[in-house]
C-alpha atoms as a PDB file:
ATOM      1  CA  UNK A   1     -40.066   0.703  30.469  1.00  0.00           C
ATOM      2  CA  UNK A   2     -41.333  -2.906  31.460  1.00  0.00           C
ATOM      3  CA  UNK A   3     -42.118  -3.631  28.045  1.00  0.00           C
ATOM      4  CA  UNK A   4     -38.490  -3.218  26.913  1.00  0.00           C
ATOM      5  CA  UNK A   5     -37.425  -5.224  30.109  1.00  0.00           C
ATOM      6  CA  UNK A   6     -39.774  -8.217  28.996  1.00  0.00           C
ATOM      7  CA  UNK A   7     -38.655  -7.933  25.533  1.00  0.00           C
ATOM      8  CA  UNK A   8     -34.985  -7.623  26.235  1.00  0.00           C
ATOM      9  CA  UNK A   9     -35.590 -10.647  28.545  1.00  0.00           C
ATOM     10  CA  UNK A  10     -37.431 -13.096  26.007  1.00  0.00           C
ATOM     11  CA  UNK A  11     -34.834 -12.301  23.160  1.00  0.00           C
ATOM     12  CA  UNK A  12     -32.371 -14.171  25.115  1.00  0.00           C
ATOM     13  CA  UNK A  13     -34.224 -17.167  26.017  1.00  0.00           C
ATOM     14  CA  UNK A  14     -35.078 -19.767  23.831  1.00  0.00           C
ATOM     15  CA  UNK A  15     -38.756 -20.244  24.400  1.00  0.00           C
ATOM     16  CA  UNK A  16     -38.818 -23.902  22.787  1.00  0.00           C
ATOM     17  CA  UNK A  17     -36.902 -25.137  26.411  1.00  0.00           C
ATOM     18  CA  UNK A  18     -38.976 -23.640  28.854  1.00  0.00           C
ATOM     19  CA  UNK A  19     -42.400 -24.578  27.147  1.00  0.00           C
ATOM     20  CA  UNK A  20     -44.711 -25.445  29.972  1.00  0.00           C
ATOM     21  CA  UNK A  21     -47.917 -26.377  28.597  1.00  0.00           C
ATOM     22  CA  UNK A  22     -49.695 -29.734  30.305  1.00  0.00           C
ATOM     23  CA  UNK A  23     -50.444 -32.227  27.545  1.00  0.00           C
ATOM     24  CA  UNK A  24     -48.924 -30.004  24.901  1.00  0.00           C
ATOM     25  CA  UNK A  25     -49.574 -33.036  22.312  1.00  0.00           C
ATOM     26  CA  UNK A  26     -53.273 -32.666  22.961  1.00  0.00           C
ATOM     27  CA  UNK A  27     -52.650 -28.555  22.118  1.00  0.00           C
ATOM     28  CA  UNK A  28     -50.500 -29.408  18.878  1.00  0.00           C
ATOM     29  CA  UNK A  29     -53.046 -31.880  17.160  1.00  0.00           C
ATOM     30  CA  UNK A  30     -56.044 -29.940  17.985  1.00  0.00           C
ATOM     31  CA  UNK A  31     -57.833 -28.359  14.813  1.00  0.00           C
ATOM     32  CA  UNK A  32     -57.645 -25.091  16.498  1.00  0.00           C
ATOM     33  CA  UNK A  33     -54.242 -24.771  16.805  1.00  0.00           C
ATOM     34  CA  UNK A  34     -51.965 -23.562  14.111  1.00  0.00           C
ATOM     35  CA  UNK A  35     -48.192 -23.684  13.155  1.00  0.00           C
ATOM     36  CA  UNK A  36     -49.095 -21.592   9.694  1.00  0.00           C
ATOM     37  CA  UNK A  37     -48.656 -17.957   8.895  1.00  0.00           C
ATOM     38  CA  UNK A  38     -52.604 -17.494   8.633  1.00  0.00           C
ATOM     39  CA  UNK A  39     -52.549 -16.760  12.567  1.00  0.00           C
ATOM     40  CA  UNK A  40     -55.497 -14.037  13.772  1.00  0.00           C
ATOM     41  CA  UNK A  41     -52.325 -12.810  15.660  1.00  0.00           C
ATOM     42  CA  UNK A  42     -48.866 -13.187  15.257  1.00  0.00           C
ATOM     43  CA  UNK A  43     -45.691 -11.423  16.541  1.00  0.00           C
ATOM     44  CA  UNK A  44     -43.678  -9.437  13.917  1.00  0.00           C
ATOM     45  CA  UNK A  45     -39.899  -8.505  14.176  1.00  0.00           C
ATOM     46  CA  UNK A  46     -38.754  -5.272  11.332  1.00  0.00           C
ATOM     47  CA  UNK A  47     -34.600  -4.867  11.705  1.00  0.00           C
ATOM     48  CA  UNK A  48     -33.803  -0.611  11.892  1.00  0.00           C
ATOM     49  CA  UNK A  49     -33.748   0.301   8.799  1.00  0.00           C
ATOM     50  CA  UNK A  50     -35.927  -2.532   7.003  1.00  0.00           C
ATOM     51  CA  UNK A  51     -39.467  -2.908   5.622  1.00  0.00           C
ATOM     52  CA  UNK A  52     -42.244  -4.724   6.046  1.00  0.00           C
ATOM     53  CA  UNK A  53     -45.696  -4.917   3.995  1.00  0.00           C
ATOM     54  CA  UNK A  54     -49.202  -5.667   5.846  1.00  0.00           C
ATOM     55  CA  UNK A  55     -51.443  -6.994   3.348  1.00  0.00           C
ATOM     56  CA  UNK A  56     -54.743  -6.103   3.208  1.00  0.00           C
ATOM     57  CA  UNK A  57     -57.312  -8.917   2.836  1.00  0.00           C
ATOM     58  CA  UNK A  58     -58.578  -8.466   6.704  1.00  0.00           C
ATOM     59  CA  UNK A  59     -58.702  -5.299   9.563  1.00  0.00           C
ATOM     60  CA  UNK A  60     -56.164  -5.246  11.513  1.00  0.00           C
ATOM     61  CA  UNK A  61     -54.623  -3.838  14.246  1.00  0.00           C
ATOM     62  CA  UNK A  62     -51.120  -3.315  15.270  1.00  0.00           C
ATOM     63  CA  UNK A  63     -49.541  -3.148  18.862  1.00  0.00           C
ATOM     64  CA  UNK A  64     -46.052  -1.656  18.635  1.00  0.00           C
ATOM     65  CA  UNK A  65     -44.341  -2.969  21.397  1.00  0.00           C
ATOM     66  CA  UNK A  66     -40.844  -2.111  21.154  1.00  0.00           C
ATOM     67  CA  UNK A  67     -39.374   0.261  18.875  1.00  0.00           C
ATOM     68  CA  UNK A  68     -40.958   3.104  16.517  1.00  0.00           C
ATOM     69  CA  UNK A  69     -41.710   3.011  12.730  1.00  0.00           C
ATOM     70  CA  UNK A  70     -43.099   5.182   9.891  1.00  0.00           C
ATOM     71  CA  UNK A  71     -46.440   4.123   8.125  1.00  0.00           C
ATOM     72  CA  UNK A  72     -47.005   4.460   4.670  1.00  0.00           C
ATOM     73  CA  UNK A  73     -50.214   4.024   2.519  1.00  0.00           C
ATOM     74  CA  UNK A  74     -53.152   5.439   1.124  1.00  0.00           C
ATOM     75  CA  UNK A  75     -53.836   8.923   3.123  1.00  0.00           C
ATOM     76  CA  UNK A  76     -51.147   8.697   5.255  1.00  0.00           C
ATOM     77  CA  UNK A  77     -47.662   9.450   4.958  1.00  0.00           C
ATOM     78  CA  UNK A  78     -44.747   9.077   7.292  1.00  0.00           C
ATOM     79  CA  UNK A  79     -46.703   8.837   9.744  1.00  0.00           C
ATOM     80  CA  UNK A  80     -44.727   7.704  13.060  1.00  0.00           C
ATOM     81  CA  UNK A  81     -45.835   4.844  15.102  1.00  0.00           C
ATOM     82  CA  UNK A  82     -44.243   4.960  18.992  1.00  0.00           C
ATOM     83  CA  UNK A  83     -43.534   2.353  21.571  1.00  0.00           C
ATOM     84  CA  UNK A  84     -47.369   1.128  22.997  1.00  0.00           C
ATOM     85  CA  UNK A  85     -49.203   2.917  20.644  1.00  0.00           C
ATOM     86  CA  UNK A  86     -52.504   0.623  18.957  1.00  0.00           C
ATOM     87  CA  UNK A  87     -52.771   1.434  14.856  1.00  0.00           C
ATOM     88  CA  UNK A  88     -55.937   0.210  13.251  1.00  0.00           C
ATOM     89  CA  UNK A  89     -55.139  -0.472   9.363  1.00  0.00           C
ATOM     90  CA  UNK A  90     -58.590  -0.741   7.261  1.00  0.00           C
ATOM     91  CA  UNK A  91     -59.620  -3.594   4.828  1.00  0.00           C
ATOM     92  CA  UNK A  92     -57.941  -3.182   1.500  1.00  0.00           C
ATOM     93  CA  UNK A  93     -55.814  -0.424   2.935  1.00  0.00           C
ATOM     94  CA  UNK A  94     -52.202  -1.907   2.449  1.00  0.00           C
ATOM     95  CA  UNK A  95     -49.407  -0.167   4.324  1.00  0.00           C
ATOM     96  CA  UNK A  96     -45.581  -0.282   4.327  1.00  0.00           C
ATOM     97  CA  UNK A  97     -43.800   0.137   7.812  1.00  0.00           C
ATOM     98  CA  UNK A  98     -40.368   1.252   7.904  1.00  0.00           C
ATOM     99  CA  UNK A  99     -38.206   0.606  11.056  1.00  0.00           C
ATOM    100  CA  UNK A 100     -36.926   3.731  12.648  1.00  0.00           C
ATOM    101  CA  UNK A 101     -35.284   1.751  15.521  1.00  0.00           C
ATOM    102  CA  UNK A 102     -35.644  -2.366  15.952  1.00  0.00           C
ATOM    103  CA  UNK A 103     -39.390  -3.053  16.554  1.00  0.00           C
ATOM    104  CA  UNK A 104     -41.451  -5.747  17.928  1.00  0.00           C
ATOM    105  CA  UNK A 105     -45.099  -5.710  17.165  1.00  0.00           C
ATOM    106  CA  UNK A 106     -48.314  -7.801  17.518  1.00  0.00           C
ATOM    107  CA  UNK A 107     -50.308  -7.922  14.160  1.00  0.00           C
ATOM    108  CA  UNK A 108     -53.917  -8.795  15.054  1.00  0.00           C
ATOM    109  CA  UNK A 109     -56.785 -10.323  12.162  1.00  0.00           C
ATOM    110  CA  UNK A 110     -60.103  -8.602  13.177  1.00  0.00           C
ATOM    111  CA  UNK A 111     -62.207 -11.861  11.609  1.00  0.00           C
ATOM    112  CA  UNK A 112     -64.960 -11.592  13.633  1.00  0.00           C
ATOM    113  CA  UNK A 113     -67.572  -8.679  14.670  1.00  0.00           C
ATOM    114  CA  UNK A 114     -66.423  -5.991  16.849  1.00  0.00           C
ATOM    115  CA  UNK A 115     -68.728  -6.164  19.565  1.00  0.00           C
ATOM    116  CA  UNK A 116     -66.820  -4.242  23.181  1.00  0.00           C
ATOM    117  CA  UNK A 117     -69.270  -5.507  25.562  1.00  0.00           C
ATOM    118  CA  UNK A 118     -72.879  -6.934  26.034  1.00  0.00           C
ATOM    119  CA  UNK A 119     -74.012  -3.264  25.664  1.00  0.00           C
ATOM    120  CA  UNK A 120     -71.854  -1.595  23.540  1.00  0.00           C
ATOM    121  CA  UNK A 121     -71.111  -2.442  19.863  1.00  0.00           C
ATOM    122  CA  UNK A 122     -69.294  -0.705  17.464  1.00  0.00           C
ATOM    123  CA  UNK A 123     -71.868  -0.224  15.124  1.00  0.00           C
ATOM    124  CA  UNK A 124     -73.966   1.396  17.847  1.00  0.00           C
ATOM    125  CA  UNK A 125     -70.842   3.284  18.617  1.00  0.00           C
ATOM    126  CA  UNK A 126     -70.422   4.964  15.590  1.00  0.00           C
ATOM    127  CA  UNK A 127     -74.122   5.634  15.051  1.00  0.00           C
ATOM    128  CA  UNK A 128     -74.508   7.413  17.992  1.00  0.00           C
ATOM    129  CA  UNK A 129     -71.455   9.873  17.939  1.00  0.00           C
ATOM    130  CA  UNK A 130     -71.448  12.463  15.396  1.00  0.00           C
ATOM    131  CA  UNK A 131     -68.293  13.769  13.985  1.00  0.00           C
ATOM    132  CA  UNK A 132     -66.387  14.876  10.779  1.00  0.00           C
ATOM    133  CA  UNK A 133     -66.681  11.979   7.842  1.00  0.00           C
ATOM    134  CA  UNK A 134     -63.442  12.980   6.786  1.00  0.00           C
ATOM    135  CA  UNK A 135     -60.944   9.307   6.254  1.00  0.00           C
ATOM    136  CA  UNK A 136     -58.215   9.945   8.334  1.00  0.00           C
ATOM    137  CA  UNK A 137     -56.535   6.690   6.516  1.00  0.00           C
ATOM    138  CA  UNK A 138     -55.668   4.613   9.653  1.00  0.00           C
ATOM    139  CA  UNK A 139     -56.744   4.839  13.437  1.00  0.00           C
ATOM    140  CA  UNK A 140     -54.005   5.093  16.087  1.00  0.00           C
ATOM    141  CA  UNK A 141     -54.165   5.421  20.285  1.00  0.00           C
ATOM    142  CA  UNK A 142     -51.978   6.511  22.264  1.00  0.00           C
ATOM    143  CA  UNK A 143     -50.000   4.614  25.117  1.00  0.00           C
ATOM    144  CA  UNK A 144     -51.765   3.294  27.979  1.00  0.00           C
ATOM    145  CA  UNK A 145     -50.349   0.971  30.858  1.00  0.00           C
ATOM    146  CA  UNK A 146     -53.210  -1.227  30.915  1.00  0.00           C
ATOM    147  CA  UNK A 147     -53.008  -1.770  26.908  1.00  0.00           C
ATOM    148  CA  UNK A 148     -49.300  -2.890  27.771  1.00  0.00           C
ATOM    149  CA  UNK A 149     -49.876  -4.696  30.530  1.00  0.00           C
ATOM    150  CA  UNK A 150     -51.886  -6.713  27.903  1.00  0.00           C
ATOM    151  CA  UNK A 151     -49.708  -7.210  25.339  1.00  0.00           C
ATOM    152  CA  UNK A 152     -46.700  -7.970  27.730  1.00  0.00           C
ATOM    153  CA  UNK A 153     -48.746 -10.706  28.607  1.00  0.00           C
ATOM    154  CA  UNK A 154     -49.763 -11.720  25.270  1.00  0.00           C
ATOM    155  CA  UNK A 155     -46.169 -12.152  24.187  1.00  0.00           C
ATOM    156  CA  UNK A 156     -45.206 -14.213  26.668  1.00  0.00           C
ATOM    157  CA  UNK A 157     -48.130 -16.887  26.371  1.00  0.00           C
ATOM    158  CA  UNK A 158     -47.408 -16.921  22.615  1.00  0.00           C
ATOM    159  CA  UNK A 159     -43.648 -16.623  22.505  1.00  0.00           C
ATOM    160  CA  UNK A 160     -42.220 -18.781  25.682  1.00  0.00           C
ATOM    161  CA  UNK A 161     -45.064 -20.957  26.094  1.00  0.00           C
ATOM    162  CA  UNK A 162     -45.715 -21.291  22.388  1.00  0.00           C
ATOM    163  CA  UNK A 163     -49.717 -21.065  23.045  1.00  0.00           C
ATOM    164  CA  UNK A 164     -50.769 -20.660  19.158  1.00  0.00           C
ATOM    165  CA  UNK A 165     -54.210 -21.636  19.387  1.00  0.00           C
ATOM    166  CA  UNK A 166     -57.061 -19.462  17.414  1.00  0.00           C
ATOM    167  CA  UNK A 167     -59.756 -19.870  20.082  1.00  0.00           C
ATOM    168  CA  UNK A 168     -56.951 -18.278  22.485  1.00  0.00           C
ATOM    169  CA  UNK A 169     -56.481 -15.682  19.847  1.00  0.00           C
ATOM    170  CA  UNK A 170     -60.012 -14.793  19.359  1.00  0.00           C
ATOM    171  CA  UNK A 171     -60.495 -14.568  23.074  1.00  0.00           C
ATOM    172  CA  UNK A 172     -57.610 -12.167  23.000  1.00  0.00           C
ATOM    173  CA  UNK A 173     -59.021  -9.962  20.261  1.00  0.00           C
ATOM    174  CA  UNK A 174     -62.345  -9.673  22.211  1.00  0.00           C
ATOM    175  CA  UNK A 175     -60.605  -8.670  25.216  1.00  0.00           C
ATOM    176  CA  UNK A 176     -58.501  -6.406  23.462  1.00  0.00           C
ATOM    177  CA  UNK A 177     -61.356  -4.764  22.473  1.00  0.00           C
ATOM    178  CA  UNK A 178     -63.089  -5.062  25.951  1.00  0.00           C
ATOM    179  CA  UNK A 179     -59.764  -2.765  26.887  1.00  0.00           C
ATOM    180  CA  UNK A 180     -60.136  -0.372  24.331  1.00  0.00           C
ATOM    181  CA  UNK A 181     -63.958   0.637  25.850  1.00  0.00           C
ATOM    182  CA  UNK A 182     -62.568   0.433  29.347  1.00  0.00           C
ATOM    183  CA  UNK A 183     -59.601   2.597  29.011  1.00  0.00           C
ATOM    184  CA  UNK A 184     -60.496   5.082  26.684  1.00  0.00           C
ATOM    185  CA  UNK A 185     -62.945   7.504  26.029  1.00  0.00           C
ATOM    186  CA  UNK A 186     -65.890   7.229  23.764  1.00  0.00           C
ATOM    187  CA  UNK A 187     -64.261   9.901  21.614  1.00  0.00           C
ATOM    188  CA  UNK A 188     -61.099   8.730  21.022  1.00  0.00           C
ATOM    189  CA  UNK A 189     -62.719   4.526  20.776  1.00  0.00           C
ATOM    190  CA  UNK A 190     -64.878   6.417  18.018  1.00  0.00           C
ATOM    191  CA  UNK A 191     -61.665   8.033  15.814  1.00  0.00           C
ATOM    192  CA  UNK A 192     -59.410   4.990  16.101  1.00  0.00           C
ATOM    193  CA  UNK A 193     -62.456   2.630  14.431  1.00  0.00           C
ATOM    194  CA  UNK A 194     -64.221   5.476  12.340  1.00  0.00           C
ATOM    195  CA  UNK A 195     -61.379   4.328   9.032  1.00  0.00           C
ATOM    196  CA  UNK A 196     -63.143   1.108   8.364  1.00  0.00           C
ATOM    197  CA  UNK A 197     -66.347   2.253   8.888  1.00  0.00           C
ATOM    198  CA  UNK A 198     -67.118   2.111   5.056  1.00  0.00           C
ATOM    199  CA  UNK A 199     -69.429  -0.156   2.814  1.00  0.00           C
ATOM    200  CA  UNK A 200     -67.235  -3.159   3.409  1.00  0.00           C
ATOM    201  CA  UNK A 201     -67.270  -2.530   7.311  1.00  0.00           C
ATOM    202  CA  UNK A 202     -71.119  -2.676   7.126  1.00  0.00           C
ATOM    203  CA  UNK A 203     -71.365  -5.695   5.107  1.00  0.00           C
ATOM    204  CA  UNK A 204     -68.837  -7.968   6.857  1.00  0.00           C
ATOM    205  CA  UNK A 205     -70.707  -6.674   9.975  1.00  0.00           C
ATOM    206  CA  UNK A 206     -73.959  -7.618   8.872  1.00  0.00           C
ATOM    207  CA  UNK A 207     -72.575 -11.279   7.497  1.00  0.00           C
ATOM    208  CA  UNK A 208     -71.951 -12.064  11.278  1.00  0.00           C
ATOM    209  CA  UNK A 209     -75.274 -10.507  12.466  1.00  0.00           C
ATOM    210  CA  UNK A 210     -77.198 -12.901  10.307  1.00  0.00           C
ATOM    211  CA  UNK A 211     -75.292 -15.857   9.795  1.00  0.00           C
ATOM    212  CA  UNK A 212     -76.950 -17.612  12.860  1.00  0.00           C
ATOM    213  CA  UNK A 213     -79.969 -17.130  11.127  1.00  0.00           C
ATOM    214  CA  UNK A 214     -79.702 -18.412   7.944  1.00  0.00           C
ATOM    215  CA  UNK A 215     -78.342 -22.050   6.208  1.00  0.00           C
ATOM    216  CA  UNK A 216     -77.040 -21.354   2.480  1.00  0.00           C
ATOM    217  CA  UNK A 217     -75.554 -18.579   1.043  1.00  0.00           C
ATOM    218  CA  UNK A 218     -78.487 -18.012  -0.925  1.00  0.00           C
ATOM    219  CA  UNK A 219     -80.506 -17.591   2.071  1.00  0.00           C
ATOM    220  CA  UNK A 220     -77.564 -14.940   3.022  1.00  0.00           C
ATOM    221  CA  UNK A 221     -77.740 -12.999   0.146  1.00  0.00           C
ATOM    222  CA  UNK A 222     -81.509 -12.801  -0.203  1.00  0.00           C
ATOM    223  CA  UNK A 223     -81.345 -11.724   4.214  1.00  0.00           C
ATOM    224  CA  UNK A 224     -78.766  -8.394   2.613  1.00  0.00           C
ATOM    225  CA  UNK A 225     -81.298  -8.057  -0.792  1.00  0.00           C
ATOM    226  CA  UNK A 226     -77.975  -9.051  -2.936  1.00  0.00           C
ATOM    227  CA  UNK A 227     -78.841 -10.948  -6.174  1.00  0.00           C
ATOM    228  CA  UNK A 228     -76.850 -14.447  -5.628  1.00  0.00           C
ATOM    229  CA  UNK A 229     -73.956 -13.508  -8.380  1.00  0.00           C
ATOM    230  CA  UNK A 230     -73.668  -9.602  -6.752  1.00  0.00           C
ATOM    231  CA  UNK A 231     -73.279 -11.021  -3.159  1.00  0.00           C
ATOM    232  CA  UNK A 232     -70.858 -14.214  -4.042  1.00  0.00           C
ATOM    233  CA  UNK A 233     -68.613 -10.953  -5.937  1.00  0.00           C
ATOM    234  CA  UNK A 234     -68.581  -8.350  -2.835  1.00  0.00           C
ATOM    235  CA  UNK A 235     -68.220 -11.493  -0.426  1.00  0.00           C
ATOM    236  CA  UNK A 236     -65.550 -12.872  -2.060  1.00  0.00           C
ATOM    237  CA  UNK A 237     -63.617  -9.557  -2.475  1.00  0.00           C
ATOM    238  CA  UNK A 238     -64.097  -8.569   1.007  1.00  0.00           C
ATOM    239  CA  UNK A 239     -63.592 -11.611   2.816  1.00  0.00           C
ATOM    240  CA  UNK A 240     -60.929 -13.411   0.503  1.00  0.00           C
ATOM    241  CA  UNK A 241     -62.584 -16.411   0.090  1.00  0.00           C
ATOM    242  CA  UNK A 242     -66.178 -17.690  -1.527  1.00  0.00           C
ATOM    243  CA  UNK A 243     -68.971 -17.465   0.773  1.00  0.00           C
ATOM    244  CA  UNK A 244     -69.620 -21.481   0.760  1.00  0.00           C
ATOM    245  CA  UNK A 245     -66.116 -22.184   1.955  1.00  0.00           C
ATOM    246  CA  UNK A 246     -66.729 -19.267   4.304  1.00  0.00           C
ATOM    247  CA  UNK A 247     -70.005 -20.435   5.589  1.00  0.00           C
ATOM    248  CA  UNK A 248     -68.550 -24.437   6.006  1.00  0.00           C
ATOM    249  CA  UNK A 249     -65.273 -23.288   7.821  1.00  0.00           C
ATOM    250  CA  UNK A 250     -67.486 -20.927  10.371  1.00  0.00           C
ATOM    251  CA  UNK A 251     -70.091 -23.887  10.313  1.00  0.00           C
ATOM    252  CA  UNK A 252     -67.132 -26.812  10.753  1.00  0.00           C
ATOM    253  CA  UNK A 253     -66.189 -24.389  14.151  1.00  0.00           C
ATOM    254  CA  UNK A 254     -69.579 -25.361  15.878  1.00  0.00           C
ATOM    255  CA  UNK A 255     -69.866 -28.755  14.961  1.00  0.00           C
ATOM    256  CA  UNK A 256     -66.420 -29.108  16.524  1.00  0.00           C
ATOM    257  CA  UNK A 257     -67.649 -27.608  19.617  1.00  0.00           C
ATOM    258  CA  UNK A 258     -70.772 -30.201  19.567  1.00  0.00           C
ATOM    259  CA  UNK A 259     -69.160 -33.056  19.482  1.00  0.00           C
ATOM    260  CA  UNK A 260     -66.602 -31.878  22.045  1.00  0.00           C
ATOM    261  CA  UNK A 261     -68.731 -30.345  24.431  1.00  0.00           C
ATOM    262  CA  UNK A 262     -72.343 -31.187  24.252  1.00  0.00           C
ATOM    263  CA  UNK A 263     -73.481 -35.224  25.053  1.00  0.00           C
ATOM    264  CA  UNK A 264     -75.276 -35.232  21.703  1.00  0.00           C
ATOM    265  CA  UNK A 265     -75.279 -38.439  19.985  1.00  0.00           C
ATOM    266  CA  UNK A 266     -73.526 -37.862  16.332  1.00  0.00           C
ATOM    267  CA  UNK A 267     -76.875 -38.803  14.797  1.00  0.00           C
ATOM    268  CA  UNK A 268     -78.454 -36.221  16.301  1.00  0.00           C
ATOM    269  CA  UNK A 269     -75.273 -33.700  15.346  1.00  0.00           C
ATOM    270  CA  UNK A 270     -75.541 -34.484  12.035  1.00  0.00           C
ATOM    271  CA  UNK A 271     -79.778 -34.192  11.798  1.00  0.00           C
ATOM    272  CA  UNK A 272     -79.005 -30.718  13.574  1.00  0.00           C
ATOM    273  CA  UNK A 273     -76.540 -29.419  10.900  1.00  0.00           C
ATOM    274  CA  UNK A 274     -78.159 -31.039   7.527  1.00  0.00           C
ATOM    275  CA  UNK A 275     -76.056 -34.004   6.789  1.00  0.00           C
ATOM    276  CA  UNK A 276     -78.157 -36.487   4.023  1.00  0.00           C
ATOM    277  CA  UNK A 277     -76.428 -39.206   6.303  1.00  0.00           C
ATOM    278  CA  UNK A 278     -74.047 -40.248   8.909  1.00  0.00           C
ATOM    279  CA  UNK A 279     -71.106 -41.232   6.248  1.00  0.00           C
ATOM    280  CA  UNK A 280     -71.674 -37.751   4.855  1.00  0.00           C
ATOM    281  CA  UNK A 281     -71.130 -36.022   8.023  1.00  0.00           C
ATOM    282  CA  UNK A 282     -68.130 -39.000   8.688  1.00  0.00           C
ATOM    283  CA  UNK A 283     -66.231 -37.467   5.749  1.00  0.00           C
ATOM    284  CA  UNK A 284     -67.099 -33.862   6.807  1.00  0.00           C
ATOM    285  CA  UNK A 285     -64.906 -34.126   9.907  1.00  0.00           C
ATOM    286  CA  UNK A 286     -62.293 -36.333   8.126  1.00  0.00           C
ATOM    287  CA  UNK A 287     -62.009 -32.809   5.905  1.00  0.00           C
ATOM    288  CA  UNK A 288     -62.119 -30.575   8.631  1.00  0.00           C
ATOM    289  CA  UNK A 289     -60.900 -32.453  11.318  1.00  0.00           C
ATOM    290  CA  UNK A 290     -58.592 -34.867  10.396  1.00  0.00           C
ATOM    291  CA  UNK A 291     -60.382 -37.768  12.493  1.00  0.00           C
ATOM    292  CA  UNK A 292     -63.979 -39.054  12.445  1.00  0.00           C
ATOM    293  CA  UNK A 293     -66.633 -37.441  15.432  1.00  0.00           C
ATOM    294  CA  UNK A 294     -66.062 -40.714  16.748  1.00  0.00           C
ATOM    295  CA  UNK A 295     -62.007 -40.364  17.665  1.00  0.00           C
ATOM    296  CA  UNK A 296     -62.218 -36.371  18.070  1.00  0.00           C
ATOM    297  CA  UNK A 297     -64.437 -36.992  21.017  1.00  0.00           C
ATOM    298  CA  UNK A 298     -62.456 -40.399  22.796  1.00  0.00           C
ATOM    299  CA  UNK A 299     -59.308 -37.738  22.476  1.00  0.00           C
ATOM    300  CA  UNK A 300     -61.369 -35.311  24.516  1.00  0.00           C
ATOM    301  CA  UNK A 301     -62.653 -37.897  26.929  1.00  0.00           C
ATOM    302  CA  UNK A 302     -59.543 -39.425  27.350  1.00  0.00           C
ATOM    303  CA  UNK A 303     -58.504 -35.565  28.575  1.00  0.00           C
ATOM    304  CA  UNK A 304     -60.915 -34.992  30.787  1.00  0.00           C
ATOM    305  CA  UNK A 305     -60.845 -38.501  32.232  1.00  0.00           C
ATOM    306  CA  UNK A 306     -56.878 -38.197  32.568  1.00  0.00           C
END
């Protein structure tokens, strides 16, 4: 019931008048924040009646928070999604929902490893409960008030305050997940994951285990025992992308948190990360930033000095 009173309430306000975030500028021009459609989580609206296709190139996981709808896709039929129930869709699994009644739902890109706590992982989970190996085609949970609770709050931050930020959403996902330990049993945690717990599961899982450890992609392949050609085909088919534009974006992430956090000189960024020079590592953030190191970090100054 309150999640049908919150959405009821933010249909009829417009959220772009009563967006209240301080030094929204500094939000907006950030290279973490995003206006695009390739957001880790965005909010989807299905009219009764109409469909709507979740393509497959990533997990994810979808929050129905207002209405009901029928899923459709390999191994599962009609299957009916309620209000507050969590449905896990697998890599390369595409699915078409069909709207039994108007629905609101959260759509969430599971990018990075699914880790619940500090001593609980999901590859440990699944490792250390036994159960059927039969592919039940999609993972679902039930309703609880806590999950809500969660995404009632989600909503708001991202609808009226217009908070689209992927560091926010990754913090999300991780708590989402933190939730999902918390609040439900180890059971039922291990049957909603157990559908993507397949070959590609294991491989995207162990490209974030070792990618701390390792600088080129040929370094990553040889760390798996893929031949350079057989890993740059399964990476790019599981991950959508080559594993050199892969590597740079996740590698681009850190150096932005360097510069904006550490008191590192940019010399010594640079030495850290490989760049032949200092113009080299100029035009890197140009790319990836927009800026040079230089201006990224008097922007952030200027912040915390303001």
């Amino acid at each position: 019931m309150e999640i049908l009173l919150f959405i009821t309430k933010i249909n009829n306000l417009n959220y772009k008048n009563i967006m209240n975030l301080c030094h929204s500028n500094e939000h907006t021009t950030c290279s973490q924040y995003s206006n695009t459609q390739e957001q880790k989580i965005e909010i989807v609206k299905i009219a009764k009646g109409d469909t709507f296709q979740l393509f497959s190139e990533q997990t994810q996981m979808v929050f129905a928070a207002k209405g009901s709808f029928h899923v459709f896709c390999k191994k599962v039929n009609n299957k009916r999604i309620k209000t507050g129930e969590l449905v896990l869709i697998p890599l390369h699994r595409p699915c078409v929902l069909t709207a039994l009644d108007d629905v609101t739902m959260l759509v969430m890109k599971l990018t990075t490893n699914i880790v619940f706590c500090e001593r609980m992982s999901l590859d440990l989970l699944l490792g250390h409960i036994s159960g059927s190996s039969k592919d039940e085609g999609i993972g679902l949970l039930k309703p609880h008030r806590r999950i809500m609770d969660f995404a009632t709050s989600l909503l708001d931050c991202h609808v009226n305050d217009d908070i689209n930020c992927s560091y926010y959403f990754d913090l999300k996902i991780r708590e989402l997940f933190f939730l999902v330990r918390v609040y439900y049993d180890k059971k039922q945690v291990f049957n909603f994951f157990k559908p993507i717990y397949s070959g590609d599961f294991v491989f995207s899982n162990d490209i974030f285990k070792n990618l701390n450890h390792v600088k080129t992609v040929k370094e990553l392949a040889e760390t798996l025992n893929y031949s350079l050609s057989g890993f740059e085909k399964k990476f790019k088919r599981v991950f959508e992308m080559s594993p050199y534009q892969w590597m740079q974006e996740q590698r681009a992430k850190k150096i932005y948190h360097e510069i904006n956090c550490s008191k590192k000189t940019f010399t010594e960024i640079a030495f850290e990360y490989g760049f032949s020079s200092p113009a080299h590592f100029n035009d890197f953030c140009r790319n990836y930033f927009k800026d040079t190191p230089g201006n990224v970090r008097k922007e952030n100054r200027q912040w915390l000095a303001g």
